[in-house]
Protein backbone atom coordinates (compact mmCIF):
# COMPACT_ATOMS: atom_id res chain seq x y z
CA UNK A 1 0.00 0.00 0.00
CA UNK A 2 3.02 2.26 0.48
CA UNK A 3 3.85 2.22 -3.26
CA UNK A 4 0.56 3.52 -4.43
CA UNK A 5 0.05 5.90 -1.01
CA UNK A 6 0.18 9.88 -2.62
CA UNK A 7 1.91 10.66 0.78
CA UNK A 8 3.05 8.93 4.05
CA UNK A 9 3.70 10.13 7.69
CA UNK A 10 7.22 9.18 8.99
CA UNK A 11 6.39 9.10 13.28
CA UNK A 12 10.01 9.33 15.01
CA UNK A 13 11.35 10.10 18.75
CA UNK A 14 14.14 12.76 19.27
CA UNK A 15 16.15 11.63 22.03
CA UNK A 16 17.76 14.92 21.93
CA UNK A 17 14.27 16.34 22.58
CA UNK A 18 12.78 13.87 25.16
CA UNK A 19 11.28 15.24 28.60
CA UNK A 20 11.46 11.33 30.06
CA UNK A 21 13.50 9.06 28.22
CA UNK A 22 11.12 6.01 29.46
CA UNK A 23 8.19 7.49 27.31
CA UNK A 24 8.88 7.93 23.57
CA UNK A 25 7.44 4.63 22.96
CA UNK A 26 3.71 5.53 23.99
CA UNK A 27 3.94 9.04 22.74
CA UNK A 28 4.76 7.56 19.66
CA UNK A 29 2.24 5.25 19.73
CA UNK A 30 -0.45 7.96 21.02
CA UNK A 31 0.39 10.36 18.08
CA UNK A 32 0.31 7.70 15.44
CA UNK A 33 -3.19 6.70 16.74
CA UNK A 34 -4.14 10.05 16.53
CA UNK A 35 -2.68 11.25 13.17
CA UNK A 36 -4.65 7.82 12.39
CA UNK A 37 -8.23 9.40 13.27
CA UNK A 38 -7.42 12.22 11.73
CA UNK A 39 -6.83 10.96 8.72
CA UNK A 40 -10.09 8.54 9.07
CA UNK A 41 -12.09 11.92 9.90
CA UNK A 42 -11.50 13.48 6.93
CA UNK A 43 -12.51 10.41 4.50
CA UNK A 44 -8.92 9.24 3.63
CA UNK A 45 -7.52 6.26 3.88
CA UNK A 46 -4.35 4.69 5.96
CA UNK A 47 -2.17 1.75 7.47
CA UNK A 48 -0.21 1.98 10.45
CA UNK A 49 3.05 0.40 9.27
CA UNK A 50 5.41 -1.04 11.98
CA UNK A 51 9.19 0.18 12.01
CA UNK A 52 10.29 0.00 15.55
CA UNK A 53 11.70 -2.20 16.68
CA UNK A 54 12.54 -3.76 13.48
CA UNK A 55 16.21 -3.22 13.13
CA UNK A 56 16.03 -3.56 8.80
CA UNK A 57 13.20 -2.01 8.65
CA UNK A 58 14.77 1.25 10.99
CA UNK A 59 17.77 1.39 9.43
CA UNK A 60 17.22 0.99 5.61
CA UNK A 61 14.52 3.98 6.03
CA UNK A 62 17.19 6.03 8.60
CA UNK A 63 19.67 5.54 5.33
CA UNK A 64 17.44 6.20 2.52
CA UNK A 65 16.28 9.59 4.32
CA UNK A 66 19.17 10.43 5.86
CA UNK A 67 18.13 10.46 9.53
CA UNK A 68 20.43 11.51 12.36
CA UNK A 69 21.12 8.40 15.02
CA UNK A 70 19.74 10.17 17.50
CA UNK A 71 15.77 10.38 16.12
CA UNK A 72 14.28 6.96 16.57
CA UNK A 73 12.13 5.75 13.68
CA UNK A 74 8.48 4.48 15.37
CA UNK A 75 5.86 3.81 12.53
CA UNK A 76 5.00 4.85 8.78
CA UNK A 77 1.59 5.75 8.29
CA UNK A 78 0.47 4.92 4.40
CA UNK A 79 -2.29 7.83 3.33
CA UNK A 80 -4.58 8.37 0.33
CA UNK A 81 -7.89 8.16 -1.10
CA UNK A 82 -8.86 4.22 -0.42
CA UNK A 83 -9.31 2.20 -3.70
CA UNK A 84 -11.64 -0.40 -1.88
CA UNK A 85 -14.27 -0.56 1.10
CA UNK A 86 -13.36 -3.34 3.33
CA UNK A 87 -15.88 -4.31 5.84
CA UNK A 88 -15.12 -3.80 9.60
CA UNK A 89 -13.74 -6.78 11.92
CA UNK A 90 -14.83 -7.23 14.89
CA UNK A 91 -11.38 -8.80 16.72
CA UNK A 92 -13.16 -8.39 20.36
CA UNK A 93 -12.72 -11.56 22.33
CA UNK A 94 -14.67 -11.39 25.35
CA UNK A 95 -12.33 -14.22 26.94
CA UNK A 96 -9.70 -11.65 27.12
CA UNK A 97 -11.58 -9.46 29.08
CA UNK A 98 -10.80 -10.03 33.44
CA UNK A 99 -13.34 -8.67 35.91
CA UNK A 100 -11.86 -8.37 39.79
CA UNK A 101 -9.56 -11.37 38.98
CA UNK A 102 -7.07 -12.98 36.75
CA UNK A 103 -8.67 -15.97 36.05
């Protein structure tokens, strides 16, 4: 989907920049969530694609784009106009759910 995508979203942590050093990897995740309703909001399409903590996959984009070692490649978000409609899933599994106990 990244090879047809008009335009992607490259979500990265400064560690130059970081506040607490322990939380890049939910901010990350919080602002790629978000960028990802966004994009839903305004009728587009797009795929959260994994990076971290895929060494290959970090480094051959850190290369290509010439990224400092410092910044800390997260996720690639794929955007455009969708091509298809794919019905919802519904992954819920109510087993997975715990109420006042492990068990």
């Amino acid at each position: 989907m990244l090879k047809q995508a008009p335009a992607a979203i490259l979500v990265c942590a400064d560690l130059g920049l970081l506040t607490y050093d322990e939380y890049w990897v939910q901010d990350c995740s919080a602002a790629t969530e978000n960028i990802l309703l966004e994009i839903a909001d305004k009728d587009l399409g797009a795929v959260w694609l994994s990076i971290y903590p895929l060494k290959d996959r970090v480094e051959g984009i850190k290369n290509l784009l010439n990224i400092p070692e410092r910044v800390i490649l997260f996720s690639l978000i794929s955007l455009g106009y969708p091509t298809e409609e794919k019905a919802l899933k519904n992954e819920f599994k109510e087993d997975r759910i715990k109420r006042n106990y492990w068990n």
